[in-house]
Protein backbone atom coordinates (compact mmCIF):
# COMPACT_ATOMS: atom_id res chain seq x y z
CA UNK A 1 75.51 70.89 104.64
CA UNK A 2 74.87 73.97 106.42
CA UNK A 3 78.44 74.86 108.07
CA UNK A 4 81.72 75.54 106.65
CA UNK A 5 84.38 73.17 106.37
CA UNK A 6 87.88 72.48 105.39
CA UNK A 7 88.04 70.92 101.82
CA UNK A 8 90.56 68.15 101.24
CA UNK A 9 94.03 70.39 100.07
CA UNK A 10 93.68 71.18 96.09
CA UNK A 11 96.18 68.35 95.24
CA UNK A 12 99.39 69.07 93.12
CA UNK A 13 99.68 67.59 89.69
CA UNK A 14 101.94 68.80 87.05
CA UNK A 15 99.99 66.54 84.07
CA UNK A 16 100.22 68.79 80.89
CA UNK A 17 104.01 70.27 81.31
CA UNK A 18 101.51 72.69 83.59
CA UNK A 19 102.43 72.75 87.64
CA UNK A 20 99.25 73.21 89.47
CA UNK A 21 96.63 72.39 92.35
CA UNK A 22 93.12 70.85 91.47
CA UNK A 23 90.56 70.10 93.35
CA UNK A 24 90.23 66.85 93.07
CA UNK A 25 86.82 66.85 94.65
CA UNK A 26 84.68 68.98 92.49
CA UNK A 27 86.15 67.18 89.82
CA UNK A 28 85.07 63.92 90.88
CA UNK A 29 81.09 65.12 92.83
CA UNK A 30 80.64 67.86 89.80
CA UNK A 31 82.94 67.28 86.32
CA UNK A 32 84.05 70.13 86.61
CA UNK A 33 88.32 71.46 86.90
CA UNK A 34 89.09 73.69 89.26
CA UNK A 35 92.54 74.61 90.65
CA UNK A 36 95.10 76.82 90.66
CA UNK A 37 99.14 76.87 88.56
CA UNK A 38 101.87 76.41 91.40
CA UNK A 39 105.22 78.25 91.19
CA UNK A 40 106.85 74.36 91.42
CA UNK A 41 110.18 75.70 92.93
CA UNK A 42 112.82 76.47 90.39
CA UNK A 43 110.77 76.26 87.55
CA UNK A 44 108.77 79.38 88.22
CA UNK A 45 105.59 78.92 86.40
CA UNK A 46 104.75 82.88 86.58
CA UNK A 47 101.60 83.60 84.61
CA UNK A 48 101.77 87.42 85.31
CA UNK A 49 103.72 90.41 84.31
CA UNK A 50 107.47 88.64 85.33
CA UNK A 51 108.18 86.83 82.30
CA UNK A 52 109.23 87.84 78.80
CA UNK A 53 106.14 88.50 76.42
CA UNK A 54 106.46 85.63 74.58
CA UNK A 55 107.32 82.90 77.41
CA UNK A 56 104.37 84.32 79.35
CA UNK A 57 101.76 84.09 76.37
CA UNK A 58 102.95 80.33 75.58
CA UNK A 59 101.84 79.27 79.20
CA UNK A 60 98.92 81.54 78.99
CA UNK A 61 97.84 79.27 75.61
CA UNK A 62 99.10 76.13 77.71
CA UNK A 63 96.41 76.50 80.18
CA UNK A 64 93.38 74.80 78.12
CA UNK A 65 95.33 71.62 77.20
CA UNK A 66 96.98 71.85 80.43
CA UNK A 67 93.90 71.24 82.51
CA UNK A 68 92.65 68.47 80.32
CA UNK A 69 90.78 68.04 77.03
CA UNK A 70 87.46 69.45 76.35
CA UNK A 71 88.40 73.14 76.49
CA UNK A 72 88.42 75.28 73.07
CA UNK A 73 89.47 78.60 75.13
CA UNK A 74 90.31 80.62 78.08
CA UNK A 75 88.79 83.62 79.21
CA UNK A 76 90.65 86.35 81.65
CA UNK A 77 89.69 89.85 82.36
CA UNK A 78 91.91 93.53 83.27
CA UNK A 79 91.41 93.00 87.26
CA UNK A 80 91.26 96.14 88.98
CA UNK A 81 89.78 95.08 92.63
CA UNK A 82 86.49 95.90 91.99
CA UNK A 83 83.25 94.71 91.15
CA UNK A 84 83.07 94.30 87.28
CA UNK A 85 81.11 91.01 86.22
CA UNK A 86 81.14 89.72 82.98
CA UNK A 87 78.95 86.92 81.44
CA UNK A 88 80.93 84.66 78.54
CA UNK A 89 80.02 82.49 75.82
CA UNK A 90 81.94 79.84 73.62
CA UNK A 91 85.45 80.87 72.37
CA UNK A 92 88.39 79.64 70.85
CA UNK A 93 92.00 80.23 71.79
CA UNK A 94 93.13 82.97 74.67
CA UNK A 95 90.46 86.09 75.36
CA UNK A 96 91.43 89.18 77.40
CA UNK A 97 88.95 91.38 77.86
CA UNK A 98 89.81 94.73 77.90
CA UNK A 99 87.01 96.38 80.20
CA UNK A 100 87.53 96.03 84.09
CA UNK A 101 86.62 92.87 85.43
CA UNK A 102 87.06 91.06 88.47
CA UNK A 103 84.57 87.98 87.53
CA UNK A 104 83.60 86.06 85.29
CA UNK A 105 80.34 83.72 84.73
CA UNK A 106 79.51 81.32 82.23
CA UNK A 107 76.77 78.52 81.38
CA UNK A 108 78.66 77.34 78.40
CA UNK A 109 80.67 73.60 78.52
CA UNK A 110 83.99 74.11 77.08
CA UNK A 111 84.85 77.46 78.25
CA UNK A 112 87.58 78.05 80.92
CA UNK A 113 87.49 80.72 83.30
CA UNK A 114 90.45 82.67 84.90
CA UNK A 115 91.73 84.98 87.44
CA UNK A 116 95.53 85.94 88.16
CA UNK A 117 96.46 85.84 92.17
CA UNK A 118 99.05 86.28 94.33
CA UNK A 119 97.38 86.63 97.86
CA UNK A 120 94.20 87.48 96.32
CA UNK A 121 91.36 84.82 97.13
CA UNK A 122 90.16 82.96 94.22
CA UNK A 123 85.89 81.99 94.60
CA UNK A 124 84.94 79.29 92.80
CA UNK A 125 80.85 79.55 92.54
CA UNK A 126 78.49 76.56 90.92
CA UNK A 127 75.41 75.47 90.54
CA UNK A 128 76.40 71.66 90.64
CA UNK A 129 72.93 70.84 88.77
CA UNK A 130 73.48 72.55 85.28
CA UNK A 131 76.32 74.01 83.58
CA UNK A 132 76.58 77.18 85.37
CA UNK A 133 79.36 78.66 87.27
CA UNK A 134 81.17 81.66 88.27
CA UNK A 135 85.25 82.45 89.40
CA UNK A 136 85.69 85.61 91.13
CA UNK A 137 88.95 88.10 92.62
CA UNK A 138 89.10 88.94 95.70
CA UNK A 139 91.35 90.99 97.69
CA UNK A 140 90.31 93.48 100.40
CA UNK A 141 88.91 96.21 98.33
CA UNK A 142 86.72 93.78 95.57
CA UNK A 143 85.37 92.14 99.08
CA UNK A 144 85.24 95.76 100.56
CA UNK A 145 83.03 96.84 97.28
CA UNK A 146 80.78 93.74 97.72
CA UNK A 147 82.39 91.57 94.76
CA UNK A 148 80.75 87.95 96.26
CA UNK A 149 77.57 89.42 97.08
CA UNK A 150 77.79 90.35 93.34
CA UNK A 151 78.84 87.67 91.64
CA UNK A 152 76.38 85.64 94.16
CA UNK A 153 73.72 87.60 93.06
CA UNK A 154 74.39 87.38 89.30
CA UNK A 155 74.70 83.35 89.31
CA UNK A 156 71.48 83.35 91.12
CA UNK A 157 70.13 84.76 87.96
CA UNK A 158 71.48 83.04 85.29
CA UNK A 159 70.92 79.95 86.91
CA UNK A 160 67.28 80.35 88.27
CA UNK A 161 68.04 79.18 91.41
CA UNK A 162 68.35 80.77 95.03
CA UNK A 163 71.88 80.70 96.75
CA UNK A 164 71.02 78.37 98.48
CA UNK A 165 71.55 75.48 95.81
CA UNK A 166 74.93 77.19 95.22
CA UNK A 167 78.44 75.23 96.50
CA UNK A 168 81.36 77.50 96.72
CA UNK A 169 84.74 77.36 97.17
CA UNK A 170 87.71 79.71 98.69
CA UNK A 171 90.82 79.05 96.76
CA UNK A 172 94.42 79.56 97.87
CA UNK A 173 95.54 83.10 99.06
CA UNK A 174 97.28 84.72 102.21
CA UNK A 175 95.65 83.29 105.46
CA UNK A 176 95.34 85.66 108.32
CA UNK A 177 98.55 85.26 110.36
CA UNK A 178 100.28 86.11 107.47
CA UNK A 179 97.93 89.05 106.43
CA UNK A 180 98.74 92.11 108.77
CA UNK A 181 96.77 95.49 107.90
CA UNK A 182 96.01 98.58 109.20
CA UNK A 183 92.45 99.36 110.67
CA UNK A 184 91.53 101.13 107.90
CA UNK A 185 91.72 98.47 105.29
CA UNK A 186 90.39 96.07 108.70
CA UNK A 187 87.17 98.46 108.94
CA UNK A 188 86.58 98.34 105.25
CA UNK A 189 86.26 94.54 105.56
CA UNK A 190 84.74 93.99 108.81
CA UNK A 191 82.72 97.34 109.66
CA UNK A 192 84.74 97.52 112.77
CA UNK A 193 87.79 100.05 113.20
CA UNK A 194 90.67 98.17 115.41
CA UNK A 195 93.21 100.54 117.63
CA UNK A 196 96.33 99.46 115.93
CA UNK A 197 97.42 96.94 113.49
CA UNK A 198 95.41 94.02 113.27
CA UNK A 199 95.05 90.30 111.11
CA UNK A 200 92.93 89.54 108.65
CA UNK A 201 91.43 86.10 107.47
CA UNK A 202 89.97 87.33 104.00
CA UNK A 203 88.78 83.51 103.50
CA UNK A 204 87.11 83.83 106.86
CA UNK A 205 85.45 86.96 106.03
CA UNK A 206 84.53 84.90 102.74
CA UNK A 207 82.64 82.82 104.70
CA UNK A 208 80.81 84.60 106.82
CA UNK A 209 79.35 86.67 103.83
CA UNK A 210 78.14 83.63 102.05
CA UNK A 211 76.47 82.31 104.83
CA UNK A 212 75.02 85.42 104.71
CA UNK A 213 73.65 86.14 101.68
CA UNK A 214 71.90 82.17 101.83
CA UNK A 215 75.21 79.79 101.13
CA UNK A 216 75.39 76.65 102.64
CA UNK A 217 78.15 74.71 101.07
CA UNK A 218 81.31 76.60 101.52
CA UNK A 219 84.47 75.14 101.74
CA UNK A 220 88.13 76.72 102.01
CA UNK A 221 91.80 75.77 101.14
CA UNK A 222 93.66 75.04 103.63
CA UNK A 223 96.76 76.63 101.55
CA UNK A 224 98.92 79.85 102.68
CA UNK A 225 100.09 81.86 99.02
CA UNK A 226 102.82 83.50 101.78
CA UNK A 227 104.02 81.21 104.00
CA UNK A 228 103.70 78.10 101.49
CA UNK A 229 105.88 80.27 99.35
CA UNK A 230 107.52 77.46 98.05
CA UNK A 231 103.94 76.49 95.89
CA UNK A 232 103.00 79.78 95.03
CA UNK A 233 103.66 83.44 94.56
CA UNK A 234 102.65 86.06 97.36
CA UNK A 235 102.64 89.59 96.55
CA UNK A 236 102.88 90.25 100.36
CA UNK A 237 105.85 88.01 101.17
CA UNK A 238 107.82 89.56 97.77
CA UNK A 239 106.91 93.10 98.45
CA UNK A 240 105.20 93.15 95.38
CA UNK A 241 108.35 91.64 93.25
CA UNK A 242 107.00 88.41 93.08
CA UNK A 243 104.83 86.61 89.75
CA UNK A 244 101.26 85.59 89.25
CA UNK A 245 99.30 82.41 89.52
CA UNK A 246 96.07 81.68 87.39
CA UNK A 247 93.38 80.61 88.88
CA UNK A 248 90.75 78.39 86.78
CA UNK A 249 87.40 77.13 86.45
CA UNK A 250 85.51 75.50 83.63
CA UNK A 251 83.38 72.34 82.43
CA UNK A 252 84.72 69.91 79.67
CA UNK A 253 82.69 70.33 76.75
CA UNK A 254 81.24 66.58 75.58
């Protein structure tokens, strides 16, 4: 396939005691799990800084068994909107790492990939052949910075292949009429300075820098973190009050 297209909405499923969106179809074309936790109304299933320490760190270790069996660990990094990559092996249990990353690759069965959003675009990278993959954060300054081109470029070479053979997939964040900005943070993006105030479809954008670094099989959510606010949390809709969802990736070990 050589176009974008809409995927089929991740589908809700609260399986687990975890509230969340999967989708279904990598699941089924790939055996893989990838999806996102939902806020799930009143229950609030806030997987960021909101939460008491130790009500926060119990759904943090509920995330492997949560998302099925054949997980020994989850991996998540200290995001700071930029470019950092990091490359993981086998582990057991919950592992932050410290350094600044906003992806995370891995070639390893078992191991479960994660990034925290709240308007932020979750990419979901494979190579639907072997066992490698890639989930990477993106707001406006890690796509700014070049953080797909990056983590595009880096799956390319662990897997051998060209980006071409790679399927991708633009997870649930703020969609453009909900995403406002000035035309500074619109030229960062786009290369092109507006007069005034002006939207921004940061899955669009996405897109358009797959296709051009050689991606053919793109597909994006049809989800709005903001104005679905009853699903999820939205940074932009709370003015920056509002919790975290994790975002996930990972392949069932045997």
């Amino acid at each position: 396939m050589d176009a974008v297209r809409d995927a089929a909405a991740e589908q809700f499923t609260s399986a687990g005691g975890m509230p969340r969106y999967e989708l279904a179809e990598w699941h089924v074309e790939y055996g893989v799990v990838a999806g996102i936790t939902a806020r799930d109304g009143e229950l609030d299933f806030n997987l960021g800084p909101g939460p008491p320490d130790s009500t926060a760190m119990a759904r943090w270790q509920s995330l492997p068994g949560g998302v099925g069996s054949g997980f020994s660990g989850v991996v998540v990094g200290r995001q700071t909107h930029g470019t950092g990559l990091g490359t993981h092996k086998r582990c057991s249990g919950r592992v932050l790492i410290r350094e600044s990353l906003d992806g995370h690759l891995t070639s390893e069965p078992g191991l479960l990939l994660a990034v925290t959003v709240a308007d932020c675009v979750p990419i979901y990278l494979l190579e639907p052949r072997s066992t490698t993959m890639a989930l990477l954060h993106a707001g406006w300054r890690g796509i700014a910075a070049g953080i797909l081109e990056a983590g595009v470029q880096h799956l390319c070479e662990l897997a051998k292949v060209p980006p071409s053979d790679l399927v991708m997939h633009c997870g649930v964040g703020i969609c453009g009429s909900c995403y406002e900005v000035g035309p500074e943070v619109f030229e960062a993006v786009r290369g092109q300075r507006p007069k005034g105030l002006a939207q921004l479809d940061l899955r669009e954008d996405l897109a358009a820098r797959a296709r051009g670094v050689g991606l053919r099989c793109i597909t994006l959510s049809p989800w709005c973190s903001c104005h679905d606010g009853e699903r999820f949390f939205s940074h932009r809709r709370s003015g920056g009050t509002d919790g975290r969802m994790v975002a996930y990736l990972g392949r069932p070990a045997a």
